[in-house]
PDB file of N, CA and C in Angstrom:
ATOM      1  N   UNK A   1      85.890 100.674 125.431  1.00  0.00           N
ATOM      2  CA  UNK A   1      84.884 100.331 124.437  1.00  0.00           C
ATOM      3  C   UNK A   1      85.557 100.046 123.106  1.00  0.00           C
ATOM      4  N   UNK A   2      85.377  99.057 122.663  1.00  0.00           N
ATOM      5  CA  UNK A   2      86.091  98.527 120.917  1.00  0.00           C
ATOM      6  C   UNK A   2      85.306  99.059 120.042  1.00  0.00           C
ATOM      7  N   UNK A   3      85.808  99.499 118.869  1.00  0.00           N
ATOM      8  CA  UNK A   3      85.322  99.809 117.730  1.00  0.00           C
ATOM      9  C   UNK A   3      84.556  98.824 116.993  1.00  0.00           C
ATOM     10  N   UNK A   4      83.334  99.335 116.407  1.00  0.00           N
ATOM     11  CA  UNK A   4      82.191  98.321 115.885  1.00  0.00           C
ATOM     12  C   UNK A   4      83.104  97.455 114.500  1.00  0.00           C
ATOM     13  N   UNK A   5      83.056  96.535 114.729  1.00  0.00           N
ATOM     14  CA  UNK A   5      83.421  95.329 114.045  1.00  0.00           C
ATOM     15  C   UNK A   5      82.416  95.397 112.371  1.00  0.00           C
ATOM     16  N   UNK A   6      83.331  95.477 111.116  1.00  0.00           N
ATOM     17  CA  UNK A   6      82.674  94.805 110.245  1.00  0.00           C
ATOM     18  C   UNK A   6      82.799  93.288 109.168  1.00  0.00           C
ATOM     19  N   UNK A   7      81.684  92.517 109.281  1.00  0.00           N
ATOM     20  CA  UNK A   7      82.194  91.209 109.701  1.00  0.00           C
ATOM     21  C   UNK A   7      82.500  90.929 108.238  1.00  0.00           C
ATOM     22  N   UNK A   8      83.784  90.556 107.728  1.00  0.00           N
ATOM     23  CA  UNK A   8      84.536  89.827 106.727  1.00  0.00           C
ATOM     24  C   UNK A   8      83.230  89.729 105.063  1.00  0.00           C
ATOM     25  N   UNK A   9      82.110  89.480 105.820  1.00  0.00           N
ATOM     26  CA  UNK A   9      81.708  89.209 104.430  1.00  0.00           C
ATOM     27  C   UNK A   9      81.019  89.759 104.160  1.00  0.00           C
ATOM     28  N   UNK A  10      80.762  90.962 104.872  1.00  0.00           N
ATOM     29  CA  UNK A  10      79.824  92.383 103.949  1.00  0.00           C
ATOM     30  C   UNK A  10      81.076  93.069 103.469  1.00  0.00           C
ATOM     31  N   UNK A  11      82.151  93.185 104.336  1.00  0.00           N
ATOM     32  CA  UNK A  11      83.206  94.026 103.553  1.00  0.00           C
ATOM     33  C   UNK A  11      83.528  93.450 101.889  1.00  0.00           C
ATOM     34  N   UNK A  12      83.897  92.278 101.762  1.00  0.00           N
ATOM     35  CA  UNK A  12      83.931  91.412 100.748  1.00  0.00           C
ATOM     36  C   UNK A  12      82.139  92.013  99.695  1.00  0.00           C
ATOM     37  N   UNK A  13      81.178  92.174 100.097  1.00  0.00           N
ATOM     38  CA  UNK A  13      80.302  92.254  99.371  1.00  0.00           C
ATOM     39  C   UNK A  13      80.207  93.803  98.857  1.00  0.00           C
ATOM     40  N   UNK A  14      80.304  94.453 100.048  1.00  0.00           N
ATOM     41  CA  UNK A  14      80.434  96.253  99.715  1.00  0.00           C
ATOM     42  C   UNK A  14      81.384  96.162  98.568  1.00  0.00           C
ATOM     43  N   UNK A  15      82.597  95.775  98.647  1.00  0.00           N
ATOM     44  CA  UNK A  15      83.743  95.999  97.707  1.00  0.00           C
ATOM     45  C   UNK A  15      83.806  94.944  96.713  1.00  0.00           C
ATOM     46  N   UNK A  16      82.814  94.309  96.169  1.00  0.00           N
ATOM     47  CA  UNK A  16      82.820  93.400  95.301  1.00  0.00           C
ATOM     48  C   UNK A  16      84.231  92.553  94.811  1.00  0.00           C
ATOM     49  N   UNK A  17      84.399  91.577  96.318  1.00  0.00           N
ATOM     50  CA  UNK A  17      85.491  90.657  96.091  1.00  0.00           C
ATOM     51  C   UNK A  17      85.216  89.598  96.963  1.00  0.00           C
ATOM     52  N   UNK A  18      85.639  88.240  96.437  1.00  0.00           N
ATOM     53  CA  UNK A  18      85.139  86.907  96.972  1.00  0.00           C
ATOM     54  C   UNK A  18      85.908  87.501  98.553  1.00  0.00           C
ATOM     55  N   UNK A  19      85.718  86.771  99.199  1.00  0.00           N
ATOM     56  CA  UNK A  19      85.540  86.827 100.508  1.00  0.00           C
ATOM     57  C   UNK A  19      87.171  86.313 100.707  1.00  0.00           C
ATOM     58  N   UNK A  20      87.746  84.733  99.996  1.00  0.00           N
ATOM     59  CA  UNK A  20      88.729  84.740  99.814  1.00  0.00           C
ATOM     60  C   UNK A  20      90.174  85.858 100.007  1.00  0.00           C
ATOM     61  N   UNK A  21      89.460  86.442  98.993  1.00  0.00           N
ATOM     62  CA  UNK A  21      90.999  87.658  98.644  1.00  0.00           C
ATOM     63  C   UNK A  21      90.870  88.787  99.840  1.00  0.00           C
ATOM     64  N   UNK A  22      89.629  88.640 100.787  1.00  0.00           N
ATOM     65  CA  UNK A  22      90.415  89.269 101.951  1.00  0.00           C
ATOM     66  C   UNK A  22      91.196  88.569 102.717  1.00  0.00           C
ATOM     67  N   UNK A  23      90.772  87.155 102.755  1.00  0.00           N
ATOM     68  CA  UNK A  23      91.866  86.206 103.596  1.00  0.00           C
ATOM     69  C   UNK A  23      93.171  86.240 102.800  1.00  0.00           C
ATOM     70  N   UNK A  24      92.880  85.966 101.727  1.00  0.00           N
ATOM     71  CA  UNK A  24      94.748  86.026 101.465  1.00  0.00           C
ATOM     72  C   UNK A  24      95.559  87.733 101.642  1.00  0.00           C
ATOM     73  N   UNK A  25      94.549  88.464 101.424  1.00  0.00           N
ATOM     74  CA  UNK A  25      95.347  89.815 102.231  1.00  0.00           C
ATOM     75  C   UNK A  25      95.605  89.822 103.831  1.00  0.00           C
ATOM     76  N   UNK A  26      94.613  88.657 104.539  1.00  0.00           N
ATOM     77  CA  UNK A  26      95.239  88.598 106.128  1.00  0.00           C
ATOM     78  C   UNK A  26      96.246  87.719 106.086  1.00  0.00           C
ATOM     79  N   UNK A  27      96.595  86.701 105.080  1.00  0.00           N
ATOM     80  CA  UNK A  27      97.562  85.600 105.023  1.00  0.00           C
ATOM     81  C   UNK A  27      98.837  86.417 104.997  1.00  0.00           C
ATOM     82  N   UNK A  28      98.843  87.430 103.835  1.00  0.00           N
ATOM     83  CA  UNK A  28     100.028  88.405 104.054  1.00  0.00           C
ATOM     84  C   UNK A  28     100.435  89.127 104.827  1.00  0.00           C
ATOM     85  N   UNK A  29      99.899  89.246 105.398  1.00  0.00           N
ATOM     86  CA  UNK A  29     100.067  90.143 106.467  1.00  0.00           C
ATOM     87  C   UNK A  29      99.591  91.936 106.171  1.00  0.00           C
ATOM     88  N   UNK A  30      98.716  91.788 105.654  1.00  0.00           N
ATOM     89  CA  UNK A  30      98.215  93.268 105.189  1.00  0.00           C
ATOM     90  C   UNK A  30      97.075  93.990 105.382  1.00  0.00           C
ATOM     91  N   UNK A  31      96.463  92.902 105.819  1.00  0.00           N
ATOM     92  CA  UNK A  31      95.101  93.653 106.940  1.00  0.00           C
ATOM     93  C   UNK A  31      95.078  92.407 108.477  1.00  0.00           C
ATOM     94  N   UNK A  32      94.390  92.707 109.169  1.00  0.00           N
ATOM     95  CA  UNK A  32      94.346  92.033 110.293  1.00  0.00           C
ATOM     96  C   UNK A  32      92.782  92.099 110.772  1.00  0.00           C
ATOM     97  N   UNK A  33      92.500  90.441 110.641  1.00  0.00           N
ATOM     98  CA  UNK A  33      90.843  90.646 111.647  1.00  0.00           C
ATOM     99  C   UNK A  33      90.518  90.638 112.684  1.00  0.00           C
ATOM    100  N   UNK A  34      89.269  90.609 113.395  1.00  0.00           N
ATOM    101  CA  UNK A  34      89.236  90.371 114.914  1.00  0.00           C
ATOM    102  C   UNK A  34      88.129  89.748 115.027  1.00  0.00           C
ATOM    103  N   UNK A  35      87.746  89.318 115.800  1.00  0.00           N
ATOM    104  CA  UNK A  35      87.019  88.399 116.222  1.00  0.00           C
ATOM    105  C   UNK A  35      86.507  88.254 118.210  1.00  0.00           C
ATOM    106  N   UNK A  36      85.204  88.452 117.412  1.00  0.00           N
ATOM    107  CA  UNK A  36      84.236  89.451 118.537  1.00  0.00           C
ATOM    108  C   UNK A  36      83.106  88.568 118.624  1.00  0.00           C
ATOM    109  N   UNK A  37      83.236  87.700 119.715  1.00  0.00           N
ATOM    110  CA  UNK A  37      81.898  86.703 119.372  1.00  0.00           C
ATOM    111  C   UNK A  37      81.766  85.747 118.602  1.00  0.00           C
ATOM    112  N   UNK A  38      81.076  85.402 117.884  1.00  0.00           N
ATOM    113  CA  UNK A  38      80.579  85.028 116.371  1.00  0.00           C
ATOM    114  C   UNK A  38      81.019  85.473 115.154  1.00  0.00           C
ATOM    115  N   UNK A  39      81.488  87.053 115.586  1.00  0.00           N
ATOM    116  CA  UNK A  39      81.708  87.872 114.628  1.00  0.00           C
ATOM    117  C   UNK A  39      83.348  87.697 114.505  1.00  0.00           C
ATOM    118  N   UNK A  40      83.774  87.506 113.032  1.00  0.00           N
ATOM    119  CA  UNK A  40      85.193  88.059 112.618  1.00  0.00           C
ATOM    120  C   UNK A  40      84.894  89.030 111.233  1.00  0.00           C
ATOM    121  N   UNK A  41      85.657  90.024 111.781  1.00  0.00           N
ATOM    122  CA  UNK A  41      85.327  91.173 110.598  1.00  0.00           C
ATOM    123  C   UNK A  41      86.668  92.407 111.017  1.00  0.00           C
ATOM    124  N   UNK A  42      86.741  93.552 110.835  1.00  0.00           N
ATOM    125  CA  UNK A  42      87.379  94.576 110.803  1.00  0.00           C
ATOM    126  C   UNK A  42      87.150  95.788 111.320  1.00  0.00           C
ATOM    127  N   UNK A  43      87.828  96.393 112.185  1.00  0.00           N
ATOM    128  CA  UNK A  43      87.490  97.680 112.743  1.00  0.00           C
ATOM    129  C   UNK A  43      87.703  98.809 111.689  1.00  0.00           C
ATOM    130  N   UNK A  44      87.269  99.673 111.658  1.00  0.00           N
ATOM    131  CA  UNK A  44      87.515 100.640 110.367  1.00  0.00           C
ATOM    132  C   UNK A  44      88.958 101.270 110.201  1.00  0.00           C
ATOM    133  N   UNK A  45      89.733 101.324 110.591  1.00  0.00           N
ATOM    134  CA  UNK A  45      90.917 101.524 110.344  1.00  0.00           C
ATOM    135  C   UNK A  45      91.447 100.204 109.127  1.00  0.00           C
ATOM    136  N   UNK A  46      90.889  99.322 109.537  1.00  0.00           N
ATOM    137  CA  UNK A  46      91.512  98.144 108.545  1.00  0.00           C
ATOM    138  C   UNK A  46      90.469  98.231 107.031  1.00  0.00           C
ATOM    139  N   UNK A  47      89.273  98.709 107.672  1.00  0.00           N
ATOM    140  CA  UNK A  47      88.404  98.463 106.075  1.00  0.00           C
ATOM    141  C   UNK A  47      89.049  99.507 105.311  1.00  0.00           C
ATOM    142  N   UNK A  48      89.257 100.727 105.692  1.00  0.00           N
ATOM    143  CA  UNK A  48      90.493 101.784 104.931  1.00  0.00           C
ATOM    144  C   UNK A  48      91.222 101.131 104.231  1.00  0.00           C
ATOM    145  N   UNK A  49      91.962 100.514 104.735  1.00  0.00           N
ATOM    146  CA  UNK A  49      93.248  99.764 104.529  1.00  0.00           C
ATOM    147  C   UNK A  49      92.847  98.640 103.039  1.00  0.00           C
ATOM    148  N   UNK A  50      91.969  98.267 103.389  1.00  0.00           N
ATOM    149  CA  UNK A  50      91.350  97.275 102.538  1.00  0.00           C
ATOM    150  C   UNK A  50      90.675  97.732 101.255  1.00  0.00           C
ATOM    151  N   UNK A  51      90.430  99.092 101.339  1.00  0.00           N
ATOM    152  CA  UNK A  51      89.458  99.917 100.616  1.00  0.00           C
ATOM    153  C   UNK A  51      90.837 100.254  99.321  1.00  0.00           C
ATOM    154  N   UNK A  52      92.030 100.867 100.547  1.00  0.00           N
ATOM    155  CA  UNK A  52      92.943 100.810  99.781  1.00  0.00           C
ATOM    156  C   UNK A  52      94.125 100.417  98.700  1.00  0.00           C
ATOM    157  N   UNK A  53      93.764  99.009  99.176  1.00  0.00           N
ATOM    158  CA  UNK A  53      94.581  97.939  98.754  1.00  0.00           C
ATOM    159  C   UNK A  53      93.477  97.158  97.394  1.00  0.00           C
ATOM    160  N   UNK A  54      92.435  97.083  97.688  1.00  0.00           N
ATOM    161  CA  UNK A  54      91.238  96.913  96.090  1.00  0.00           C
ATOM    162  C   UNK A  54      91.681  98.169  95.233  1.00  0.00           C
ATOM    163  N   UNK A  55      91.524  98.991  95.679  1.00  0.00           N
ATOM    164  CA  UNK A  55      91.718 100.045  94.718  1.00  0.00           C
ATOM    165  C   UNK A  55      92.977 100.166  93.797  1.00  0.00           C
ATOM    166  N   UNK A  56      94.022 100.315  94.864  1.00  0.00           N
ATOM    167  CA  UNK A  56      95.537  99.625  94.211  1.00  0.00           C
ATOM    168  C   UNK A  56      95.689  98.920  93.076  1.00  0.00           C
ATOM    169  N   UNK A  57      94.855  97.880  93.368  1.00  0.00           N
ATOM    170  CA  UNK A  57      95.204  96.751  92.584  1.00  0.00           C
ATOM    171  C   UNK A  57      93.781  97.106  91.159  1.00  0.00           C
ATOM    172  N   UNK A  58      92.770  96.832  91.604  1.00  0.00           N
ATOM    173  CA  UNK A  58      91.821  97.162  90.420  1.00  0.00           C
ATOM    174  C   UNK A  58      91.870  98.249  89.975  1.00  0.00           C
ATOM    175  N   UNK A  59      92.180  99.793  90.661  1.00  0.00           N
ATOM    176  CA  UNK A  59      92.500 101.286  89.845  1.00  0.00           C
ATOM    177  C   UNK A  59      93.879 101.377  89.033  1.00  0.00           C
ATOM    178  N   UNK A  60      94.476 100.666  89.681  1.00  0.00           N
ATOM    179  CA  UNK A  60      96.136 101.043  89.493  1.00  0.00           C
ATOM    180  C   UNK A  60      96.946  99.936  88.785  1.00  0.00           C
ATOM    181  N   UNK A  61      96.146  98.551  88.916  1.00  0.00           N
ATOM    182  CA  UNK A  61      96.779  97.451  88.311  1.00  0.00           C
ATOM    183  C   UNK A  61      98.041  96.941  89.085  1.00  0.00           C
ATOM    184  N   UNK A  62      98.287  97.027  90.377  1.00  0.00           N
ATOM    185  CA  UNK A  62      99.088  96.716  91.155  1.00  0.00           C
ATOM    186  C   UNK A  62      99.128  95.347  91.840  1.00  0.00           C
ATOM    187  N   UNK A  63     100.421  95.013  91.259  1.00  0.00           N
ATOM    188  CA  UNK A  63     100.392  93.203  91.825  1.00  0.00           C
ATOM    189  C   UNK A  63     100.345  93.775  93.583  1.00  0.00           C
ATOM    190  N   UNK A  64      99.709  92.225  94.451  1.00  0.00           N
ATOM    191  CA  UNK A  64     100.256  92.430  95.923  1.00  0.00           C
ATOM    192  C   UNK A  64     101.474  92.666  96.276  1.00  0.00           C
ATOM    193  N   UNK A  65     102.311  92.106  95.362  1.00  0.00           N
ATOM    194  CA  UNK A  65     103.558  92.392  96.321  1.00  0.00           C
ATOM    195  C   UNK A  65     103.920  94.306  96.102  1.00  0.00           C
ATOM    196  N   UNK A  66     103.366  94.868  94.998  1.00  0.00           N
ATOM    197  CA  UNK A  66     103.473  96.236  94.793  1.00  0.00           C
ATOM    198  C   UNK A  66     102.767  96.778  96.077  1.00  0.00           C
ATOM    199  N   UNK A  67     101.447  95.961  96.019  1.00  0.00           N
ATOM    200  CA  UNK A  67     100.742  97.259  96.978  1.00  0.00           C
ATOM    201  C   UNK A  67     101.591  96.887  98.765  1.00  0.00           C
ATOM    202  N   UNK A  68     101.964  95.460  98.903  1.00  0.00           N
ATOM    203  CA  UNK A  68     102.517  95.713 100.032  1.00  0.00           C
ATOM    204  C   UNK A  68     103.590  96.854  99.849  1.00  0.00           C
ATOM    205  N   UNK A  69     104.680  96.871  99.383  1.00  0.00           N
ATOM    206  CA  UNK A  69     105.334  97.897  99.040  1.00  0.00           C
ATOM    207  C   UNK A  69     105.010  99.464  99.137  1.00  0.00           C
ATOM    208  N   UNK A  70     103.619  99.347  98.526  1.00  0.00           N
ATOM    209  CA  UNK A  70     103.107 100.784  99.146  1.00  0.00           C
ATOM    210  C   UNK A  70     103.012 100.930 100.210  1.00  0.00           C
ATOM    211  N   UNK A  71     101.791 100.277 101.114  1.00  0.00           N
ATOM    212  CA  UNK A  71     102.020 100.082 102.224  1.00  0.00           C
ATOM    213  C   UNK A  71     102.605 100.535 102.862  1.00  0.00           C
ATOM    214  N   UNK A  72     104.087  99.996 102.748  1.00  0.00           N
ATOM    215  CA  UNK A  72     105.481  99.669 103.838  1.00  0.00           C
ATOM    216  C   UNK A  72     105.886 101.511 103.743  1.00  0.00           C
ATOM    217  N   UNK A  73     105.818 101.957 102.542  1.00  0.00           N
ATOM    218  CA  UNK A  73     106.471 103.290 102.266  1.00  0.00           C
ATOM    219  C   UNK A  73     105.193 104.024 102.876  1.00  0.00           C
ATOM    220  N   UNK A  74     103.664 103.872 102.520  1.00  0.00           N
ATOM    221  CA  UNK A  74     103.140 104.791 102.699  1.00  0.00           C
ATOM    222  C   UNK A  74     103.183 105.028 104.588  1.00  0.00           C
ATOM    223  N   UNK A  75     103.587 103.504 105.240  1.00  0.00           N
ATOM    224  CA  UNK A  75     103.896 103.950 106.831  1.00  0.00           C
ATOM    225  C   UNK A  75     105.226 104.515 107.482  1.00  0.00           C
ATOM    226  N   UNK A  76     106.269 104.042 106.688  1.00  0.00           N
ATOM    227  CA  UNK A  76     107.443 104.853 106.122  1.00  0.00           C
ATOM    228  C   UNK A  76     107.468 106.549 106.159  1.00  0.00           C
ATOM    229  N   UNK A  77     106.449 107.057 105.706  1.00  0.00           N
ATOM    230  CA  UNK A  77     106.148 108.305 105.053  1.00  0.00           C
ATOM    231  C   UNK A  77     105.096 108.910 106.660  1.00  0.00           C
ATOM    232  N   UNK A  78     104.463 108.610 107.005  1.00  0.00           N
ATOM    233  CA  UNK A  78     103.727 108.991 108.123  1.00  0.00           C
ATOM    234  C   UNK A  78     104.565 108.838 109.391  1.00  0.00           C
ATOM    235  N   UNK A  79     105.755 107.774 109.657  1.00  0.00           N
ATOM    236  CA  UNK A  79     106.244 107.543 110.677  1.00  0.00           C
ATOM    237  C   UNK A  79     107.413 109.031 110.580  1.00  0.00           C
ATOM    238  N   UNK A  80     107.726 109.264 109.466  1.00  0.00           N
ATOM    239  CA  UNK A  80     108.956 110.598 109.471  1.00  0.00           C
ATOM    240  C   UNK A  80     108.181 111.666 109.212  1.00  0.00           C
ATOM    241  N   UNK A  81     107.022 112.037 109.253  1.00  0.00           N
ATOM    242  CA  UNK A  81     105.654 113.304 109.209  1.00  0.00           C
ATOM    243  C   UNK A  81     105.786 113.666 110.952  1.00  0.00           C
ATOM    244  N   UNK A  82     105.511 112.270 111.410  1.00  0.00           N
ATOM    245  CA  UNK A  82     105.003 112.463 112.726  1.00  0.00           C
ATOM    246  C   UNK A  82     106.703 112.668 113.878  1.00  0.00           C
ATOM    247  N   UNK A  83     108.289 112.280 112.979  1.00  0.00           N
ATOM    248  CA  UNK A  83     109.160 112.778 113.376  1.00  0.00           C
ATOM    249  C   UNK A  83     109.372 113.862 113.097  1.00  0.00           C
ATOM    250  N   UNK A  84     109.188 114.655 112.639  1.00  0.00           N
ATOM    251  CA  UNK A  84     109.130 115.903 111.846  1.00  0.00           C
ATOM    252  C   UNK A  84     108.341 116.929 112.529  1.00  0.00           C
ATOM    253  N   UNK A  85     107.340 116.701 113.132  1.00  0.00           N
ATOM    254  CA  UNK A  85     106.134 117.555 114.007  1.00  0.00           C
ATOM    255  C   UNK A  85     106.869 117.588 115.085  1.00  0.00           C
ATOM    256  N   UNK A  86     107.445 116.304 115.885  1.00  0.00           N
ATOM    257  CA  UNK A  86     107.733 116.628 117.064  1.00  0.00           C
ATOM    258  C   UNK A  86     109.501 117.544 116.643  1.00  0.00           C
ATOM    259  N   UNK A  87     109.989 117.309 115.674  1.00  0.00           N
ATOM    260  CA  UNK A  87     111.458 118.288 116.178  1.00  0.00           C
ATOM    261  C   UNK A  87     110.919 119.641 115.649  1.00  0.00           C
ATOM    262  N   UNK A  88     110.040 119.762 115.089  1.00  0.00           N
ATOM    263  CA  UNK A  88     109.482 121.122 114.421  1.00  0.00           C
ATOM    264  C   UNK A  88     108.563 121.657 116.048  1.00  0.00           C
ATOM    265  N   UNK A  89     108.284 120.823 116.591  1.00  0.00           N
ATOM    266  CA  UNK A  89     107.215 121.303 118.073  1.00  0.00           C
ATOM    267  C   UNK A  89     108.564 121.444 118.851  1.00  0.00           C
ATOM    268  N   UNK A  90     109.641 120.668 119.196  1.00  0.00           N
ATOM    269  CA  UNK A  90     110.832 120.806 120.071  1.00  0.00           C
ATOM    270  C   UNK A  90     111.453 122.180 119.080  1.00  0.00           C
ATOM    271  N   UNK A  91     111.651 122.745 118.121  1.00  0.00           N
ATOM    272  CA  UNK A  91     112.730 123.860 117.701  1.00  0.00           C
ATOM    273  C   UNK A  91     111.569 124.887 118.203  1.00  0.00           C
ATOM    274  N   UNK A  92     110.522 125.276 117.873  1.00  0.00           N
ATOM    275  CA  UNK A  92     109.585 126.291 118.527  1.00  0.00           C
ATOM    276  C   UNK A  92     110.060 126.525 119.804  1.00  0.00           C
ATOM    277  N   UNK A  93     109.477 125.169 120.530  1.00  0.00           N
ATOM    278  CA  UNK A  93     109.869 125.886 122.325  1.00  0.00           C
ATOM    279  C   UNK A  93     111.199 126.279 122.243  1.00  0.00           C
ATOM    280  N   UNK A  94     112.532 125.620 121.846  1.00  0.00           N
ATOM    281  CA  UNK A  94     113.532 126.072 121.986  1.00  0.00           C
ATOM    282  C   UNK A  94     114.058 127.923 121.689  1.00  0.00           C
ATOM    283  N   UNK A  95     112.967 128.343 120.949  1.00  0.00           N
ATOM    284  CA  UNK A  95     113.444 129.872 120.291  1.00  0.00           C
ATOM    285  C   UNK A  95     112.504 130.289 121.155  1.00  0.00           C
ATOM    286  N   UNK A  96     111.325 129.319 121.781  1.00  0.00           N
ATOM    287  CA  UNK A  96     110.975 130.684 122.966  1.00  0.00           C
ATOM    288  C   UNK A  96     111.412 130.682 124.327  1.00  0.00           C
ATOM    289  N   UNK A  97     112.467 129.272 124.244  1.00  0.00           N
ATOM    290  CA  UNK A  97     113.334 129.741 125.849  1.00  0.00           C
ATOM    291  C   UNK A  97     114.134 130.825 125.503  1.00  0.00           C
ATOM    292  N   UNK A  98     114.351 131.467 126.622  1.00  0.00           N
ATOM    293  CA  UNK A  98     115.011 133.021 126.986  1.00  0.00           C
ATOM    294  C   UNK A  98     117.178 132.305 126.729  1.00  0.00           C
ATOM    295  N   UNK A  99     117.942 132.629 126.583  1.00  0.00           N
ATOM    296  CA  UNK A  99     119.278 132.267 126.147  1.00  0.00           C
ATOM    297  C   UNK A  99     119.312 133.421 127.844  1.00  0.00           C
ATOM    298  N   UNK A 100     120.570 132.572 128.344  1.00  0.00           N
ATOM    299  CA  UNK A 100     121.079 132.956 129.583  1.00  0.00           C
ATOM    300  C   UNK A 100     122.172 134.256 129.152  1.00  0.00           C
ATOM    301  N   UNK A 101     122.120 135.426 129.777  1.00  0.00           N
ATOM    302  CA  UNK A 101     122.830 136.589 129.360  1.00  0.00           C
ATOM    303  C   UNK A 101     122.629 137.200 128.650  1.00  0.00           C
ATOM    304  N   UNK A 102     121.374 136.720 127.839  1.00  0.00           N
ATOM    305  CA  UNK A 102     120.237 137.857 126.483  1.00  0.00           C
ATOM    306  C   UNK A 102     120.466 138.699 127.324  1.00  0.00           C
ATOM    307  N   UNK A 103     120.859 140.469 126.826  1.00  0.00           N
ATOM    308  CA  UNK A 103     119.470 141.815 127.011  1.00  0.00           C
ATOM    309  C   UNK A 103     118.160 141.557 126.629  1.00  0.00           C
ATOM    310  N   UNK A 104     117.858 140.612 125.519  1.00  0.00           N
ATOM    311  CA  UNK A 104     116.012 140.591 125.467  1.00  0.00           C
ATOM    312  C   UNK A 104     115.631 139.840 126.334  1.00  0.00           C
ATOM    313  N   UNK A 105     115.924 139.268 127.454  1.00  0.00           N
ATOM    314  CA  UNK A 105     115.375 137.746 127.718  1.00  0.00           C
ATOM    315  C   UNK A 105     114.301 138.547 128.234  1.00  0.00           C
ATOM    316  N   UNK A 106     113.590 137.993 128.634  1.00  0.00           N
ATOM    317  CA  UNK A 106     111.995 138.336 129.404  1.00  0.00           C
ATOM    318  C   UNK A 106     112.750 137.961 130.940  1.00  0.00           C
ATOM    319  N   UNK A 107     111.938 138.263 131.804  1.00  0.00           N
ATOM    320  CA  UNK A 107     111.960 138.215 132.836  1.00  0.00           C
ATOM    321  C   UNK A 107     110.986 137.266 133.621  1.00  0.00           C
TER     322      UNK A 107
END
């Protein structure tokens, strides 16, 4: 089952921006649409994305090429979170395997 689609130009209207400047954020490569029917619009993972990138720029005053930059770091930053869980989940099990020739080992 796909995630409900929102179509390009309510997102553009919710977030008060010509419809345009979401295409040139898909031209960059910084959100991605889909196209479902009739419908081309965004699954919510991307309106995030989009939510984020208006804000950037109108809260923060951030040219595009800045907010791509964020972007790139802010997936940068989640890709070594989510390396980090797994050697932090791999050192756990490792201190609860038993060491061969312990007196404590469990049995």
């Amino acid at each position: 089952m796909s995630q409900p689609l929102t179509p390009r130009d309510e997102v553009a209207r919710q977030l008060a921006v010509p419809t345009r400047v979401l295409i040139r954020y898909e031209a960059r490569g910084l959100v991605r649409s889909v196209r479902e029917g009739d419908v081309e619009g965004y699954p919510p993972a991307e309106v995030r994305r989009i939510i984020s990138i208006v804000s950037y720029q109108r809260d923060l005053g951030i040219n595009l090429a800045g907010v791509e930059a964020v972007l790139k770091l802010r997936a940068h930053l989640a890709d070594v979170h989510r390396r980090l869980d797994v050697l932090a989940h791999r050192f756990l099990e490792a201190l609860d395997e038993p060491t061969p020739g312990d007196p404590d080992a469990r049995p």
